[in-house]
C-alpha atoms as a PDB file:
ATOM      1  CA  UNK A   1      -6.588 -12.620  16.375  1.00  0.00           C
ATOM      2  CA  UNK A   2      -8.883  -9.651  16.907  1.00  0.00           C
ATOM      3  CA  UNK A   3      -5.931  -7.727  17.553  1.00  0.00           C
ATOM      4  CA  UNK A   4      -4.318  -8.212  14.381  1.00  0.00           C
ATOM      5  CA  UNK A   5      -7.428  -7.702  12.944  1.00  0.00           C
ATOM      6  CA  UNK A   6      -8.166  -4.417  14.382  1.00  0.00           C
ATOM      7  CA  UNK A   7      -4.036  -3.369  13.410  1.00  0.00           C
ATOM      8  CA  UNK A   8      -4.583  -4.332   9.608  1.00  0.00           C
ATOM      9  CA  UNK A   9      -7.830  -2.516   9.300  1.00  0.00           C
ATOM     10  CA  UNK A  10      -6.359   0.369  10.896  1.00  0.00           C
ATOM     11  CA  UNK A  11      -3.131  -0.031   8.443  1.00  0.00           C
ATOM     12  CA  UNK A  12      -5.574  -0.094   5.446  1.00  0.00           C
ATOM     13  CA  UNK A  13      -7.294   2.962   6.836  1.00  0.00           C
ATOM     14  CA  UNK A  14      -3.809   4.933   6.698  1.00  0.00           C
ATOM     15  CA  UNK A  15      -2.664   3.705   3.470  1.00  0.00           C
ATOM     16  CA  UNK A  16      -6.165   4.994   1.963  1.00  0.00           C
ATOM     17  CA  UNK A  17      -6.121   8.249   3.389  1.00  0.00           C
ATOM     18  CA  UNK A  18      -2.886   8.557   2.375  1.00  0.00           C
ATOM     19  CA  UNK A  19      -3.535   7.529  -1.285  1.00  0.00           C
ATOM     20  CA  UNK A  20      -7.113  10.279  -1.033  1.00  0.00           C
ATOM     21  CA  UNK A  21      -3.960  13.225   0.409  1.00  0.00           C
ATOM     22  CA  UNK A  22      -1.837  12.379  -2.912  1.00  0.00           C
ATOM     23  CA  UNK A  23      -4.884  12.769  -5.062  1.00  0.00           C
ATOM     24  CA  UNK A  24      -5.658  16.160  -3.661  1.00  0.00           C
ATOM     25  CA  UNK A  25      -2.186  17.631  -3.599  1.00  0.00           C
ATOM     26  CA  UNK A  26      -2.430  18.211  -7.835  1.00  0.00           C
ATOM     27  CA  UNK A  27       0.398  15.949  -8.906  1.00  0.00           C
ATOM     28  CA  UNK A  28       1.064  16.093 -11.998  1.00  0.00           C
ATOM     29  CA  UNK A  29       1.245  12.739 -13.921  1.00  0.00           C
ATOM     30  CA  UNK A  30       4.227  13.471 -15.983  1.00  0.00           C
ATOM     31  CA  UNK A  31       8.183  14.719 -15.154  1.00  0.00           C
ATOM     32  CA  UNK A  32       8.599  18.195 -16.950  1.00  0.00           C
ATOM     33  CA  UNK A  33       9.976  17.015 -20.871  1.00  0.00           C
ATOM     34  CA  UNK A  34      10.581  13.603 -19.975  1.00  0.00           C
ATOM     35  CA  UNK A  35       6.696  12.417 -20.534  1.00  0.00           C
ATOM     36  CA  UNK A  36       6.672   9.543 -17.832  1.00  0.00           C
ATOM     37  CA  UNK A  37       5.273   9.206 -14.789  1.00  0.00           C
ATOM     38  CA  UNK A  38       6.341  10.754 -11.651  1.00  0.00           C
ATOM     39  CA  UNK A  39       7.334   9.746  -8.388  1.00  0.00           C
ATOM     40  CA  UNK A  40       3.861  10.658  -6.584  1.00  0.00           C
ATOM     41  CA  UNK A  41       1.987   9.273  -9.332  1.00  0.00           C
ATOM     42  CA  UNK A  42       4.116   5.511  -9.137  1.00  0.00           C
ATOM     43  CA  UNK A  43       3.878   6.194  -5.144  1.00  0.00           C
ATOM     44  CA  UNK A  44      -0.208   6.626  -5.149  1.00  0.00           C
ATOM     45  CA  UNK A  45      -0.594   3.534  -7.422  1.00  0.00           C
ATOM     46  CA  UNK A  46       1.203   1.057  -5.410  1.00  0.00           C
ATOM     47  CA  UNK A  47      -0.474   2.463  -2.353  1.00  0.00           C
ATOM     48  CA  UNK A  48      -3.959   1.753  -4.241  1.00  0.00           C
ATOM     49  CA  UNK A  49      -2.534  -1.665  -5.170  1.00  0.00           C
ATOM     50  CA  UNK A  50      -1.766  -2.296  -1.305  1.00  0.00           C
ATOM     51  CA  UNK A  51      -5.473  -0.715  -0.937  1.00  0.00           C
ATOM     52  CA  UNK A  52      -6.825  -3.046  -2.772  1.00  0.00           C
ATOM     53  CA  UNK A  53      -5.323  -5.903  -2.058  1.00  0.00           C
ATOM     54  CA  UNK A  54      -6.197  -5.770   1.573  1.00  0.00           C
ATOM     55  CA  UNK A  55      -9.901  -4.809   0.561  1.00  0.00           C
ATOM     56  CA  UNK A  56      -9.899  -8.186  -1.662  1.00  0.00           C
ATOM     57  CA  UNK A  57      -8.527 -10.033   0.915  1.00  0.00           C
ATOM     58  CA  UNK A  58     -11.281  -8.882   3.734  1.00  0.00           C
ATOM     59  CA  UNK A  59     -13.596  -9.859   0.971  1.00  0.00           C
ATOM     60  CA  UNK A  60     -12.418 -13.148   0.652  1.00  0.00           C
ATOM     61  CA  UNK A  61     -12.507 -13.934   4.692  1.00  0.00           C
ATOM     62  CA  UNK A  62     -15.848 -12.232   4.871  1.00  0.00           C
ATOM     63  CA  UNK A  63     -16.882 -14.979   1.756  1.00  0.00           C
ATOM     64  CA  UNK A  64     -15.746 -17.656   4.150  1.00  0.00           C
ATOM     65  CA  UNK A  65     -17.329 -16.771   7.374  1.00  0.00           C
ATOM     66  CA  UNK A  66     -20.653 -16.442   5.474  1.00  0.00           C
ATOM     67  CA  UNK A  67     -19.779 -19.649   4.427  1.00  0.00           C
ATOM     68  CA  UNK A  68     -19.064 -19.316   0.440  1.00  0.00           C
ATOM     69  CA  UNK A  69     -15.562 -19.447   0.255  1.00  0.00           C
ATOM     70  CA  UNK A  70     -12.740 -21.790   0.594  1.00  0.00           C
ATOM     71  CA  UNK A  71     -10.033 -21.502   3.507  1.00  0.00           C
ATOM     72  CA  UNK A  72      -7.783 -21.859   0.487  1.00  0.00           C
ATOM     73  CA  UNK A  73      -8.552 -18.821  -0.817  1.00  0.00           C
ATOM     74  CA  UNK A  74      -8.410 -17.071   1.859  1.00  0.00           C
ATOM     75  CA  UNK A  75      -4.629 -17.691   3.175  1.00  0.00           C
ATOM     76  CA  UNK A  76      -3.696 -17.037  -0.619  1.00  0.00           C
ATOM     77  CA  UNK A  77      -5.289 -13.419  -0.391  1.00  0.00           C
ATOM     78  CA  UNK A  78      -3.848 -12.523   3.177  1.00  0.00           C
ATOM     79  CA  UNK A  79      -0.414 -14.180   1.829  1.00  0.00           C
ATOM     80  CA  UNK A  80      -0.575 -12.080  -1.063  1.00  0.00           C
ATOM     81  CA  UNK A  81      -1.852  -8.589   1.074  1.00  0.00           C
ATOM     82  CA  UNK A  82       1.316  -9.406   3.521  1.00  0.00           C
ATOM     83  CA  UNK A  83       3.891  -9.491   0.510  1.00  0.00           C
ATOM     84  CA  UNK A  84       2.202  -5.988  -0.890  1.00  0.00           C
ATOM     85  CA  UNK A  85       2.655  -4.467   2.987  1.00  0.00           C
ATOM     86  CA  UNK A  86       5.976  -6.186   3.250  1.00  0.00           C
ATOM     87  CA  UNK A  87       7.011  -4.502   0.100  1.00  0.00           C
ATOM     88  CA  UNK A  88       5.652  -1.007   0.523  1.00  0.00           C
ATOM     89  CA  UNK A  89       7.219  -0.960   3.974  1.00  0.00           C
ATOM     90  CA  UNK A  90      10.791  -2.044   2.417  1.00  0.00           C
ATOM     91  CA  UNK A  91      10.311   0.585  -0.483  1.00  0.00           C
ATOM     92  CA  UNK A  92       9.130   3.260   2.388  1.00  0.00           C
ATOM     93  CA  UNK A  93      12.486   2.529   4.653  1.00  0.00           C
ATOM     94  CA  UNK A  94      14.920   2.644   1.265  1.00  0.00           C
ATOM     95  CA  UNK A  95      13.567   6.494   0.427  1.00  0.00           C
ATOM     96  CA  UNK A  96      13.841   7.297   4.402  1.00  0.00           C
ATOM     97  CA  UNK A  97      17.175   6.052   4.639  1.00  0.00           C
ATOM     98  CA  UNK A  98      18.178   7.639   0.810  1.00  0.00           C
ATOM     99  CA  UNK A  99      16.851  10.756   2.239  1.00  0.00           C
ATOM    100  CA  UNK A 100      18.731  10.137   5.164  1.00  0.00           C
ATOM    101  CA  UNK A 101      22.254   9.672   3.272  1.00  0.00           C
ATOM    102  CA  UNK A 102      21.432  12.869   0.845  1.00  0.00           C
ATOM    103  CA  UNK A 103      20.979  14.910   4.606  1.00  0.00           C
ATOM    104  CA  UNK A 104      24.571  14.101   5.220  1.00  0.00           C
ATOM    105  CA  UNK A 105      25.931  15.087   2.244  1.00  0.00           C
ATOM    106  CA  UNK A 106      27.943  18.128   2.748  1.00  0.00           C
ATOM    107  CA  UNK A 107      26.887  21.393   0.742  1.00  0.00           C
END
């Protein structure tokens, strides 16, 4: 248990220094003309989401070791913290293997 402990803190760690790297490389929020928001900008939000989500659920368990929260609550916030990684890891191997097809495209 401590081990998987250790791994998600350590995965929350990355995905927050990697959101705090976005944020300083200038982004800007909007595509030249097209006045929505860019890929960076969508990227750095989800990561926050993901961010947060873990932070809420280390919250909850921390609630329920002190002894004011429910066990309940606490496999719904880990359930939903495991879809968000789930989903940022699916999104993160699409664009690898989109930039992996657009490498083999002949010039």
């Amino acid at each position: 248990m401590s081990t998987s402990i250790s791994a998600a803190a350590t995965a929350y760690g990355n995905a927050a220094r990697l959101l705090q790297d976005s944020a300083k490389g200038g982004a800007s929020s909007e595509i030249e003309g097209g006045g929505g928001a860019d890929f960076s900008s969508m990227l750095a939000e989800s990561v926050q989401g993901v961010v947060e989500s873990g932070n809420r659920a280390d919250q909850v368990s921390m609630d329920m070791v002190n002894g004011n929260g429910s066990v309940v609550d606490v496999v719904t916030a880990v359930a939903e913290t495991e879809l968000a990684v789930e989903t940022m890891v699916t999104v993160r191997d699409r664009v690898i293997s989109a930039y992996e097809e657009i490498m083999r495209m002949p010039i």
